[in-house]
N, C-alpha and C. Protein backbone atom coordinates (compact mmCIF):
# COMPACT_ATOMS: atom_id res chain seq x y z
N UNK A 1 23.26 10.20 33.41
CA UNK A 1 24.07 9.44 32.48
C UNK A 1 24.81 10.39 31.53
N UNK A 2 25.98 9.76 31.17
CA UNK A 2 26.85 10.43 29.60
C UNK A 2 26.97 9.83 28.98
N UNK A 3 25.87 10.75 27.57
CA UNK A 3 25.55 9.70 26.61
C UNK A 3 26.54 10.60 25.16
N UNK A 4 26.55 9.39 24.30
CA UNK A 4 27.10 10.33 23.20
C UNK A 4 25.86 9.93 21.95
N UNK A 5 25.93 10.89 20.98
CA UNK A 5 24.86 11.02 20.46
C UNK A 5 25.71 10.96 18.90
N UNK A 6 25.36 10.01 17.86
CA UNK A 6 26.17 9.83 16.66
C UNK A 6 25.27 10.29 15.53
N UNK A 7 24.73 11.77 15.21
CA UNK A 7 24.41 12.06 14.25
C UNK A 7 23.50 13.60 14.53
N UNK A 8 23.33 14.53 14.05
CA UNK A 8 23.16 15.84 14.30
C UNK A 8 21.75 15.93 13.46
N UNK A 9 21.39 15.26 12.36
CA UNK A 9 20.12 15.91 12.01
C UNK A 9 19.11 15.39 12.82
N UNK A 10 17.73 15.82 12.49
CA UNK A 10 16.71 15.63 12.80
C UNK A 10 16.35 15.02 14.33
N UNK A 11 16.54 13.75 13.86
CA UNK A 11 16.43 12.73 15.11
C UNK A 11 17.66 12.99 16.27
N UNK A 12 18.57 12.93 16.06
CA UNK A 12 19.69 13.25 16.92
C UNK A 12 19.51 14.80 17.98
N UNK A 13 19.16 15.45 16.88
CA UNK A 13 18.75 17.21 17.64
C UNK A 13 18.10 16.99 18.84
N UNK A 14 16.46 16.07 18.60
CA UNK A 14 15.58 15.74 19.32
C UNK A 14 15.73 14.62 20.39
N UNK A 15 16.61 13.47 20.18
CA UNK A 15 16.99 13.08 20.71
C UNK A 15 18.05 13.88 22.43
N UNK A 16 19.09 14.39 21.26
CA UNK A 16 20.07 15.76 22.79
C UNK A 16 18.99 15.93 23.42
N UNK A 17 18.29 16.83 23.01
CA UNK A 17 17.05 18.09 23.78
C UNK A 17 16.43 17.43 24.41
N UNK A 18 15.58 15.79 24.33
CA UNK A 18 14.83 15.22 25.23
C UNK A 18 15.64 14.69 26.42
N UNK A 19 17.19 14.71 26.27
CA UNK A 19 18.20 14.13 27.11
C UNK A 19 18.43 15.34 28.01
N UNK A 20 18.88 16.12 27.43
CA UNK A 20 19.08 17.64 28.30
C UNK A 20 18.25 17.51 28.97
N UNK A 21 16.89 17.97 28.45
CA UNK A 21 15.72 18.22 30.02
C UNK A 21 15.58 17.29 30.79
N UNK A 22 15.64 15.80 30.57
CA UNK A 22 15.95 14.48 31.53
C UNK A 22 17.05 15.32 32.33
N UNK A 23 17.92 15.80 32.49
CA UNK A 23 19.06 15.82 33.25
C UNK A 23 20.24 15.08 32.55
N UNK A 24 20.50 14.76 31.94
CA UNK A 24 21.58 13.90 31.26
C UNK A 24 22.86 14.84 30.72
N UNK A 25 23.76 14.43 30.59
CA UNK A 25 24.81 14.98 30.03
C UNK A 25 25.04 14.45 28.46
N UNK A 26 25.40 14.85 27.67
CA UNK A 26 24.95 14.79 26.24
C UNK A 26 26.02 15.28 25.37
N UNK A 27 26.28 14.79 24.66
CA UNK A 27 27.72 14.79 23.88
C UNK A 27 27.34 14.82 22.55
N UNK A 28 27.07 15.39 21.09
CA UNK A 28 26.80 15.28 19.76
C UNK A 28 27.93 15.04 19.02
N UNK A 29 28.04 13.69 18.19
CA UNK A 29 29.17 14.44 17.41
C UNK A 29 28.67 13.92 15.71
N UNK A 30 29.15 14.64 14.85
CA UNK A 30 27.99 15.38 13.93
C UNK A 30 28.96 14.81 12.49
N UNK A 31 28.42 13.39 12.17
CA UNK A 31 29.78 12.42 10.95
C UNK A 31 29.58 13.31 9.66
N UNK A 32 29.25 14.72 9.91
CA UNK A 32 29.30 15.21 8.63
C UNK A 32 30.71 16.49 8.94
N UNK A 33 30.81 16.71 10.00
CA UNK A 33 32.10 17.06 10.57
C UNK A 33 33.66 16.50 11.09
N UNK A 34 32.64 15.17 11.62
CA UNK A 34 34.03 14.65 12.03
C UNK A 34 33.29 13.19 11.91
N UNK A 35 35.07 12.22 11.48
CA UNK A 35 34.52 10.74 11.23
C UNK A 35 34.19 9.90 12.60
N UNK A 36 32.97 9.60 12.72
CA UNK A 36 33.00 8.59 13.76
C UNK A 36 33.66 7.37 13.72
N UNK A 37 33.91 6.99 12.15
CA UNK A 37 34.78 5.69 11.73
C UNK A 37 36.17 5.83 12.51
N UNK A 38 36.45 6.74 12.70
CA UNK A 38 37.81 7.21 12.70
C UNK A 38 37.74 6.53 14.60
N UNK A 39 38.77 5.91 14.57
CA UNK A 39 38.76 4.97 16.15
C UNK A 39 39.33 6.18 17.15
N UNK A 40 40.67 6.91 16.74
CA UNK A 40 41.13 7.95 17.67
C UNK A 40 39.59 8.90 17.99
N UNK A 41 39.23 9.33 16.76
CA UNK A 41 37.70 10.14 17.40
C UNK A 41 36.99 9.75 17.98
N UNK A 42 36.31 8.56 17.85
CA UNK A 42 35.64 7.52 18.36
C UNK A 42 35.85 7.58 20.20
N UNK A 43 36.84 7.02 20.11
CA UNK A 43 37.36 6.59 21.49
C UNK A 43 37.41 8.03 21.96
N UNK A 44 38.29 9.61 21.76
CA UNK A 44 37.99 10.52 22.03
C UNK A 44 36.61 10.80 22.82
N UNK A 45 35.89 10.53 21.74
CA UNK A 45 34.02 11.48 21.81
C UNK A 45 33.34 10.77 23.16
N UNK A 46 33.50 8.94 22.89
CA UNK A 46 33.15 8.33 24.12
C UNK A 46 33.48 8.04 25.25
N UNK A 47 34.72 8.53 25.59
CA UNK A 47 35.61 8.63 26.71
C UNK A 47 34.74 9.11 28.11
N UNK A 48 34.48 8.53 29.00
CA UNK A 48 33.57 8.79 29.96
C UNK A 48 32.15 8.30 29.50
N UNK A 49 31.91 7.91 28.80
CA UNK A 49 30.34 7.66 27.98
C UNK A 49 29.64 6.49 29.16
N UNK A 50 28.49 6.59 29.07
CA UNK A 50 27.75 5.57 29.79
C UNK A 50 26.86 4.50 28.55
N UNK A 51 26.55 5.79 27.49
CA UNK A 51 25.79 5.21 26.55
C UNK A 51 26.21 5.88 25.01
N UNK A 52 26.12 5.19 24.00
CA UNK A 52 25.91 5.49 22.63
C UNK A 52 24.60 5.01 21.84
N UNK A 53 24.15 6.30 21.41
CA UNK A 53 23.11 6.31 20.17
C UNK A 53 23.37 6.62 18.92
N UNK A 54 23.38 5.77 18.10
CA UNK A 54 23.83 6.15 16.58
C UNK A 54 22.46 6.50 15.77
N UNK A 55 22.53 7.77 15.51
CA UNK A 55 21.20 7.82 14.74
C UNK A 55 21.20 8.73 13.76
N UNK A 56 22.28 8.04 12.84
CA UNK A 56 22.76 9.41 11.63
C UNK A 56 21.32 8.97 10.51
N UNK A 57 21.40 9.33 9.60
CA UNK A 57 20.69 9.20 8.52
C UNK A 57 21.14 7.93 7.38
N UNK A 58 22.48 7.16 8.08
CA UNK A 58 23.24 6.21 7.32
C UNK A 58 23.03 4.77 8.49
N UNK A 59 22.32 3.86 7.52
CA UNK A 59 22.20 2.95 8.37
C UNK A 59 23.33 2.01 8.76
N UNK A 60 24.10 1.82 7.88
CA UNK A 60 25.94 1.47 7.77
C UNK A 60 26.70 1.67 9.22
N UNK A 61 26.62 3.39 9.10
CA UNK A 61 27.16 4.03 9.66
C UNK A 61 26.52 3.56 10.92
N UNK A 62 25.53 3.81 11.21
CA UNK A 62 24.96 3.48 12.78
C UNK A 62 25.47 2.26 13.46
N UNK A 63 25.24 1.25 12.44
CA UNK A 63 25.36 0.13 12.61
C UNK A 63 26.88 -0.54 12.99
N UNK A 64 28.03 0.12 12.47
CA UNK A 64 29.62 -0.26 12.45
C UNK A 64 29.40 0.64 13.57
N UNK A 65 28.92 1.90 13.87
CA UNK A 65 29.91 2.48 15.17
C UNK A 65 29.05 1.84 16.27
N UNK A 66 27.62 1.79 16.53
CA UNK A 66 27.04 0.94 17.27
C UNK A 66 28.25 -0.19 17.93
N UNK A 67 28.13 -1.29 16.95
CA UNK A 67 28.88 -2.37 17.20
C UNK A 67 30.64 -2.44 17.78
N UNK A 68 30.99 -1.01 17.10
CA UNK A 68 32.15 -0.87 17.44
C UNK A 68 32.37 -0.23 19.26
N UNK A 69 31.57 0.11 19.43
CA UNK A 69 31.34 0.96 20.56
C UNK A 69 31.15 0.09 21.84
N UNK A 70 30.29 -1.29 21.36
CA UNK A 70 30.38 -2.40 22.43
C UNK A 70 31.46 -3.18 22.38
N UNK A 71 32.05 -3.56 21.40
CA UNK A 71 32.68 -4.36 21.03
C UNK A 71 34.35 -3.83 21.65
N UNK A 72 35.02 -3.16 21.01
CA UNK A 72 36.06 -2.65 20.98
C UNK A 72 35.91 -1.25 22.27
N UNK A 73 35.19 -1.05 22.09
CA UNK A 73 35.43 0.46 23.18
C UNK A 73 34.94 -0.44 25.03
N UNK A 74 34.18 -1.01 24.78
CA UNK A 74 33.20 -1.91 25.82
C UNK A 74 32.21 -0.63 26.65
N UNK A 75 31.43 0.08 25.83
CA UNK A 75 30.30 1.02 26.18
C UNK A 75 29.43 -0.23 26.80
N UNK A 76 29.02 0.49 28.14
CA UNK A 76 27.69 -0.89 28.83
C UNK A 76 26.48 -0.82 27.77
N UNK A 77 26.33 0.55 26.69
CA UNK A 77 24.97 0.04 25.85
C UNK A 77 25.13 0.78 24.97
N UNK A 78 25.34 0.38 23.66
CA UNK A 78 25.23 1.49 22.75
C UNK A 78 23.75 1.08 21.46
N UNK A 79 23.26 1.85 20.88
CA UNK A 79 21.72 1.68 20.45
C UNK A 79 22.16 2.22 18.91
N UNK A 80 21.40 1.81 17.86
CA UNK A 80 21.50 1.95 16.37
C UNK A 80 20.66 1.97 15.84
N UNK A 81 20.03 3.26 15.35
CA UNK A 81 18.94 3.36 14.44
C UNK A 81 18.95 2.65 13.09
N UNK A 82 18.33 1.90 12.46
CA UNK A 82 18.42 1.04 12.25
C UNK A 82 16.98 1.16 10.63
N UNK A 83 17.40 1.86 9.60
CA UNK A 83 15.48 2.27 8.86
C UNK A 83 15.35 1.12 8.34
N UNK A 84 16.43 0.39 7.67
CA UNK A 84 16.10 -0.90 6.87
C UNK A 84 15.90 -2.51 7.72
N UNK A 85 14.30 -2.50 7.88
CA UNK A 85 13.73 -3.57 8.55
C UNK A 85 14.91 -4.83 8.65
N UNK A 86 14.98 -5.60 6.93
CA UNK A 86 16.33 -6.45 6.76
C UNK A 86 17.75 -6.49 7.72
N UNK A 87 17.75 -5.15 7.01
CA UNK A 87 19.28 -4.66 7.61
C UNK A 87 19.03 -5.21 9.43
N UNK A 88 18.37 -4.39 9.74
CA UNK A 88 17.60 -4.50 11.33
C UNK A 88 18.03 -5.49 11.80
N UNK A 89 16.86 -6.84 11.49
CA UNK A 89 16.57 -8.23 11.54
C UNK A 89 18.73 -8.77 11.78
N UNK A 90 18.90 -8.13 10.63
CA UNK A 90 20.10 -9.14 10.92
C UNK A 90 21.21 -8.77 11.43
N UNK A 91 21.17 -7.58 12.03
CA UNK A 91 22.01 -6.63 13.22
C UNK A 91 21.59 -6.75 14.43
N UNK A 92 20.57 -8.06 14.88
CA UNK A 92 19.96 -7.94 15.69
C UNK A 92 20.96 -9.10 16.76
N UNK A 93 21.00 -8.88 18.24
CA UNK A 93 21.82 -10.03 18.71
C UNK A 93 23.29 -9.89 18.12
N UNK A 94 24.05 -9.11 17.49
CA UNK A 94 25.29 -8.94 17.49
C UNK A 94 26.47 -8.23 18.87
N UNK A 95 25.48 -7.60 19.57
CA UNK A 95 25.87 -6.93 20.48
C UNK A 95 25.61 -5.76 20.65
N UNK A 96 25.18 -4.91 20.07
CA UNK A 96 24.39 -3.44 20.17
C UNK A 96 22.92 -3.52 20.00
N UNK A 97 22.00 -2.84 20.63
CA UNK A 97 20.77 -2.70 20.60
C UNK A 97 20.48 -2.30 19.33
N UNK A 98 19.66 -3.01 18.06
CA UNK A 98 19.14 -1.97 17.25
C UNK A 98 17.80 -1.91 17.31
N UNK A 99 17.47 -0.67 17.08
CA UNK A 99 16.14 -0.06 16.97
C UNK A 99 15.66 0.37 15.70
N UNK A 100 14.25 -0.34 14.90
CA UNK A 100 13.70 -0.11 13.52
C UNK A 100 12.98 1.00 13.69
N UNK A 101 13.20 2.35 13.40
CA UNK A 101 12.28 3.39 13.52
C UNK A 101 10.86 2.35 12.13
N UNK A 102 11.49 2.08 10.88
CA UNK A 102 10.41 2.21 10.14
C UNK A 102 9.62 1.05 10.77
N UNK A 103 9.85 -0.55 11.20
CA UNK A 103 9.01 -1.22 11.61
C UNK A 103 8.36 -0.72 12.83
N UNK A 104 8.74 -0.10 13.92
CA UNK A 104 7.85 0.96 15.02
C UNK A 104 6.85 1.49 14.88
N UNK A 105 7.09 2.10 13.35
CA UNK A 105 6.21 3.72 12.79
C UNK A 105 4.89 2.64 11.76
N UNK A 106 4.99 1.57 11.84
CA UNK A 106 4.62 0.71 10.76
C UNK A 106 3.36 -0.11 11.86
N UNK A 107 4.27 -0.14 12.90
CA UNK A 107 3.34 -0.84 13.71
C UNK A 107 2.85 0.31 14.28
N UNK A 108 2.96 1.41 14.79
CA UNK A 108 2.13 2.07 15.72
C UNK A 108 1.08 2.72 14.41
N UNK A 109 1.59 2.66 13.29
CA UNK A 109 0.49 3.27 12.35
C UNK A 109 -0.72 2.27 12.05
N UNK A 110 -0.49 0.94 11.69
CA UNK A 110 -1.31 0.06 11.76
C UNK A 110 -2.06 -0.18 12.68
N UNK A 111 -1.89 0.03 14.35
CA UNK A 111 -2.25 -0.04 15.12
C UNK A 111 -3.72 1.05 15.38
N UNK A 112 -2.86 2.54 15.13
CA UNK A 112 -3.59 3.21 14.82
C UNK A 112 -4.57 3.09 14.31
N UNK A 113 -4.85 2.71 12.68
CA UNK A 113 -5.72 2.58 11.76
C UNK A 113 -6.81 1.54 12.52
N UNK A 114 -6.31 0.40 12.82
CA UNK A 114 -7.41 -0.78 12.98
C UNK A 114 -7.89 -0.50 14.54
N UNK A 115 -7.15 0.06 15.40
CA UNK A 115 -8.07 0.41 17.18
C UNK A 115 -7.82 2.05 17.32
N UNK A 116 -8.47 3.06 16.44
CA UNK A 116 -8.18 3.88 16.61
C UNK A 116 -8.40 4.79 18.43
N UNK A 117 -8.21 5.72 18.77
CA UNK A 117 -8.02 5.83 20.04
C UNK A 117 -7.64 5.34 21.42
N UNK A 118 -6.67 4.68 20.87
CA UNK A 118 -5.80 4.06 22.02
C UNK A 118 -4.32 3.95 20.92
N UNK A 119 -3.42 4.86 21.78
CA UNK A 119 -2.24 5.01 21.55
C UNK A 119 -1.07 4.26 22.08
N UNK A 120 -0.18 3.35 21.62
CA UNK A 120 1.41 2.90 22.29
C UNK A 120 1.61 3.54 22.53
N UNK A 121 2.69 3.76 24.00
CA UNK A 121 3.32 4.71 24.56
C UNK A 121 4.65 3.58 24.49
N UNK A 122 4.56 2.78 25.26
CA UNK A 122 5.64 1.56 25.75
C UNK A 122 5.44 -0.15 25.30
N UNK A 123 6.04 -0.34 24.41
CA UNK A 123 5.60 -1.98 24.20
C UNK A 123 6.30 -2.80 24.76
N UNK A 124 5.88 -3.87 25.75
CA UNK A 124 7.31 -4.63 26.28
C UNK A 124 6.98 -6.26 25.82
N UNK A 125 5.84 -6.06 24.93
CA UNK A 125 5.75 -7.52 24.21
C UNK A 125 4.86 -8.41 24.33
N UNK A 126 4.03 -8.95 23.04
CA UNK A 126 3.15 -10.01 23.34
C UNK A 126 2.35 -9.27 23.94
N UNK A 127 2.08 -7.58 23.55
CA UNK A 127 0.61 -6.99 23.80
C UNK A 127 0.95 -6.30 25.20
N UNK A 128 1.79 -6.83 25.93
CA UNK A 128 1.79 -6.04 26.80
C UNK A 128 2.57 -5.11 27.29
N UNK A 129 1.86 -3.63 27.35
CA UNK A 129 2.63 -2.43 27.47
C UNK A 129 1.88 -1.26 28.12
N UNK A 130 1.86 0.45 28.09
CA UNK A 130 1.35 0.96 28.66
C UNK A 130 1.02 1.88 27.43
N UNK A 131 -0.38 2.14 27.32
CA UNK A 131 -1.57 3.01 26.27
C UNK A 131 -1.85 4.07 26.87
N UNK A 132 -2.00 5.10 26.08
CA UNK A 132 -2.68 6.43 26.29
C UNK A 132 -4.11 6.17 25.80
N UNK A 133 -5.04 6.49 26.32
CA UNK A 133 -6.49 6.77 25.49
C UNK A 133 -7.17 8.07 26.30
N UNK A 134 -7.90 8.75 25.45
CA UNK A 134 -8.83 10.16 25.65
C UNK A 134 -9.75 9.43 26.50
N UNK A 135 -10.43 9.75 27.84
CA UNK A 135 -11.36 9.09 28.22
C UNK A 135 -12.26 9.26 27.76
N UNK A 136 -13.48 8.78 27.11
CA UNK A 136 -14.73 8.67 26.39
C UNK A 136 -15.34 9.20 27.76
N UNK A 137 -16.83 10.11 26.84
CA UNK A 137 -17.73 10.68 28.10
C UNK A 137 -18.56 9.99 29.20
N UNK A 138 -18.85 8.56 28.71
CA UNK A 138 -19.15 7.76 29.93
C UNK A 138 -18.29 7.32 30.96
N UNK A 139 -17.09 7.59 31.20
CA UNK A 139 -16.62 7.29 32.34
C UNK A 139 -16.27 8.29 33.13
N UNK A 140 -16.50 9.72 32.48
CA UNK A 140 -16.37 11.11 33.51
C UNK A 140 -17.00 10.83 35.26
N UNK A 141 -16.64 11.20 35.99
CA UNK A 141 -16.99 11.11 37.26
C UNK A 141 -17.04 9.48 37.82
N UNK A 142 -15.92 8.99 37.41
CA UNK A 142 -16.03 7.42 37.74
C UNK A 142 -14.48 7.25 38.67
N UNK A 143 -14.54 6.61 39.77
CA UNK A 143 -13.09 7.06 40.20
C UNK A 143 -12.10 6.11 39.14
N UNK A 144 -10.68 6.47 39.31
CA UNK A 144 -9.63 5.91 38.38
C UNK A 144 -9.57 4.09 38.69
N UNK A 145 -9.79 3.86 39.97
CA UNK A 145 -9.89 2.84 40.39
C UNK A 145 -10.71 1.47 39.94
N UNK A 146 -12.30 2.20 38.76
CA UNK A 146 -13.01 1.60 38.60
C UNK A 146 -12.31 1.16 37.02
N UNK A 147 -11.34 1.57 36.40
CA UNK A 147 -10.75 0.79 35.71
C UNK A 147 -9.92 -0.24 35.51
N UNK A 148 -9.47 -0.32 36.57
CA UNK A 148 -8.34 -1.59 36.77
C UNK A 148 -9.13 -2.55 37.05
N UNK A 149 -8.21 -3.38 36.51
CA UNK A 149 -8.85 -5.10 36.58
C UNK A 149 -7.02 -5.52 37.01
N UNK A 150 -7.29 -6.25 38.61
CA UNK A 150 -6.21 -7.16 38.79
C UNK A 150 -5.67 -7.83 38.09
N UNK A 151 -4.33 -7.74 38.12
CA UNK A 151 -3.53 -8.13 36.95
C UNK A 151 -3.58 -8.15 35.42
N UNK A 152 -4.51 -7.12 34.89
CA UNK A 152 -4.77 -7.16 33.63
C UNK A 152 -4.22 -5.95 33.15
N UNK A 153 -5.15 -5.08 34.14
CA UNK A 153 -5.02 -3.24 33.53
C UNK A 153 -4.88 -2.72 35.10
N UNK A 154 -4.18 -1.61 35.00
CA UNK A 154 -3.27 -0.60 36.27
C UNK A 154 -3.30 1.08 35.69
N UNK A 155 -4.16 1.74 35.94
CA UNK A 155 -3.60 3.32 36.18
C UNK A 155 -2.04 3.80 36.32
N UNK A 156 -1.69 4.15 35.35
CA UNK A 156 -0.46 5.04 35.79
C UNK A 156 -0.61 6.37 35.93
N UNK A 157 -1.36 6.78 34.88
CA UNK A 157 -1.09 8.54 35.10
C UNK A 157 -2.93 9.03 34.68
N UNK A 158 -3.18 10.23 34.62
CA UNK A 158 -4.41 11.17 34.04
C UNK A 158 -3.56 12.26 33.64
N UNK A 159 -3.64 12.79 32.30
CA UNK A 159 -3.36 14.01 32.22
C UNK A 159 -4.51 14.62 32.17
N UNK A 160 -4.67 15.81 32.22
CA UNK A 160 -6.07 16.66 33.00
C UNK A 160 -5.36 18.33 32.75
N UNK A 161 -5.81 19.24 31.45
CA UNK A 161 -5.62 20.33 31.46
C UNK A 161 -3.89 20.41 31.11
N UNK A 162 -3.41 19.88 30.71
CA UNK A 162 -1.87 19.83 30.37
C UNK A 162 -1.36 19.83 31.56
N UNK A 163 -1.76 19.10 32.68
CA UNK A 163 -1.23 18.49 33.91
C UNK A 163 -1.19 17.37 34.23
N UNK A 164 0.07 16.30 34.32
CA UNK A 164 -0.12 14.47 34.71
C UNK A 164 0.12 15.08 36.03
N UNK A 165 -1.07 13.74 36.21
CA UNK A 165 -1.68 13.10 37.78
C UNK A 165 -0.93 11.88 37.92
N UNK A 166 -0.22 11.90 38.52
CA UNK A 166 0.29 9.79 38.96
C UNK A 166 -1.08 9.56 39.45
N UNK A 167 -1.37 8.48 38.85
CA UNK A 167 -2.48 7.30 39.54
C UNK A 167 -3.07 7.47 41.14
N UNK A 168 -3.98 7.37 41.24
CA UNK A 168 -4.51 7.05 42.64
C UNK A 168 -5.95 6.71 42.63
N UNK A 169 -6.13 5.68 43.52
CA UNK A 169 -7.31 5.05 43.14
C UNK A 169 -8.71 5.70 43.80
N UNK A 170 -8.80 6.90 44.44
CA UNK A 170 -9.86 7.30 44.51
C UNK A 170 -9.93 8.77 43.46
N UNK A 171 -8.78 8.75 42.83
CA UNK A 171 -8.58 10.05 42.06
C UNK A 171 -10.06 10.14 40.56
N UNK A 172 -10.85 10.78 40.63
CA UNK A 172 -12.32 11.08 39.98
C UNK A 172 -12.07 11.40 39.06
N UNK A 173 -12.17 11.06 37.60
CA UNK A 173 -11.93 11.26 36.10
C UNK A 173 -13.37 12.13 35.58
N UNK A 174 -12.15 12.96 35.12
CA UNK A 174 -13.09 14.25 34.58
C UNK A 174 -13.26 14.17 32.78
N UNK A 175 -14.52 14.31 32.60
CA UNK A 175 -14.16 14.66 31.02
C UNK A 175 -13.04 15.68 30.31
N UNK A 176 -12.36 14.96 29.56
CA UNK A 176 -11.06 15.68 28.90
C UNK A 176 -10.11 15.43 29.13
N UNK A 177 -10.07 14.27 30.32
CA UNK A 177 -9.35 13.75 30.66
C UNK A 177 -8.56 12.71 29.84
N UNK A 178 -7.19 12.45 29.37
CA UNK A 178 -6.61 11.11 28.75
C UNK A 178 -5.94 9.93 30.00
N UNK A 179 -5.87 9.10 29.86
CA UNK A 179 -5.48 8.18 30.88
C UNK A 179 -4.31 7.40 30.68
N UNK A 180 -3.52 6.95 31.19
CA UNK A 180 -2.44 6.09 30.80
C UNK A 180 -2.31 4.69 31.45
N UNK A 181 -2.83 3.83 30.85
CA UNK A 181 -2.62 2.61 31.45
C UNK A 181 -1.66 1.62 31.25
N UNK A 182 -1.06 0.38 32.28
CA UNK A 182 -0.23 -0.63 31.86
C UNK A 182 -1.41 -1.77 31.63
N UNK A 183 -1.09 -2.40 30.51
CA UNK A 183 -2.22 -3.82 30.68
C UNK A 183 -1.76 -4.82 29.91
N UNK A 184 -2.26 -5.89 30.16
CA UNK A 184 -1.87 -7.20 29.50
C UNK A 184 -1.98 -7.53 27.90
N UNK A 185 -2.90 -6.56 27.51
CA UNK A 185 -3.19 -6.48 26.27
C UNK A 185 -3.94 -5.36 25.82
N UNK A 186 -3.96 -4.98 24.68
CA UNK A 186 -3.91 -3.56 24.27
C UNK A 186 -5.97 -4.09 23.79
N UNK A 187 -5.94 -4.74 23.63
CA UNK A 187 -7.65 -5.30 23.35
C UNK A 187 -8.20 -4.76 24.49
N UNK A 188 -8.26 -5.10 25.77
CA UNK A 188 -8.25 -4.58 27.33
C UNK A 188 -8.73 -3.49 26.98
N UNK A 189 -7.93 -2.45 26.87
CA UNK A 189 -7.91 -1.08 27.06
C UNK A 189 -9.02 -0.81 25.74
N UNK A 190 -8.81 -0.91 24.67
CA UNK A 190 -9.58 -0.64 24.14
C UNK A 190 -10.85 -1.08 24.50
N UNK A 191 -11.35 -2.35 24.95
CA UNK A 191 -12.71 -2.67 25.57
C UNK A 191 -12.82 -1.92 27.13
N UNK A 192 -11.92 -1.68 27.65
CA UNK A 192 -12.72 -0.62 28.52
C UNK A 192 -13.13 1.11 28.28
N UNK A 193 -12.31 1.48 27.52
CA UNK A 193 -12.58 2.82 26.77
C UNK A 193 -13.42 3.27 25.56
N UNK A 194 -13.83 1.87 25.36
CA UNK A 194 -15.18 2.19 24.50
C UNK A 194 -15.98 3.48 24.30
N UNK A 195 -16.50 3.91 23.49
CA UNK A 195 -17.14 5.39 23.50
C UNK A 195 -18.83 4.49 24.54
């Protein structure tokens, strides 16, 4: 994909760099240099674009070129960081994707606190998504297989020594092992990873 990327600090940097090593082609353009408001630049920067991410430090800003980018340019997806929950809520369904870093960071922190050791990776809603958890020492030498429950919980990966394993169901879980599962509910996972 060619994506363009609407903001240079922090998040944006990290954003390019996780795109680069995907393979992606990656475009920055940096509204402390040049105006993204500005429609000739605009249209310029996204010219060939597949995608836009607005993720300056101005939620305004994200939000008008976001919208402008579907709207007027007709980008198939452009995405808007989005910090003010409010703001969020009511940019939502206009036509650009927005994304609440602070309600995300709010929920994966809460999440945190109250089921500690079991991590969001992917939420696709109503609980169901795919968790990281450390495997606890009672399930060392248990194959991967003996965790799934049909249609509930599914193996995707083991990382093992700073190496992911894709799933396989006679594949033998070693202590130190973390696991990555999809499941119906994040309760699931935590009741099977029990210490």
């Amino acid at each position: 994909m060619r994506i363009l990327i609407v903001g240079a600090e922090r998040l944006g940097q990290l954003l390019a760099t996780n795109l680069l090593h995907a393979g992606h082609d990656v475009q920055v353009l940096d509204p402390v240099r040049t105006d993204p408001l500005d429609r000739d630049t605009l249209i310029r920067a996204a010219e060939g674009c597949d995608a836009l991410a607005c993720v300056s430090d101005d939620d305004n800003l994200n939000a008008i070129v976001a919208l402008a980018a579907r709207r007027d340019l007709r980008l198939p997806l452009a995405v808007a960081a989005v910090a003010n929950p409010r703001r969020a809520d009511a940019l939502t369904g206009l036509g650009a994707h927005i994304f609440c870093p602070t309600t995300q960071n709010a929920h994966a922190l809460h999440l945190a606190l109250i089921r500690s050791g079991v991590e969001n990776e992917l939420t696709l809603g109503s609980g169901v998504g795919v968790y990281r958890v450390e495997l606890p020492p009672r399930l060392a030498g248990r194959s991967l297989s003996e965790l799934e429950r049909r249609g509930e919980v599914v193996a995707v990966a083991v990382e093992r020594r700073s190496e992911v394993i894709l799933a396989a169901p006679d594949l033998v879980l070693e202590q130190g092992d973390a696991v990555h599962l999809a499941a119906s509910h994040r309760d699931l996972v935590s009741e099977l990873t029990r210490p």
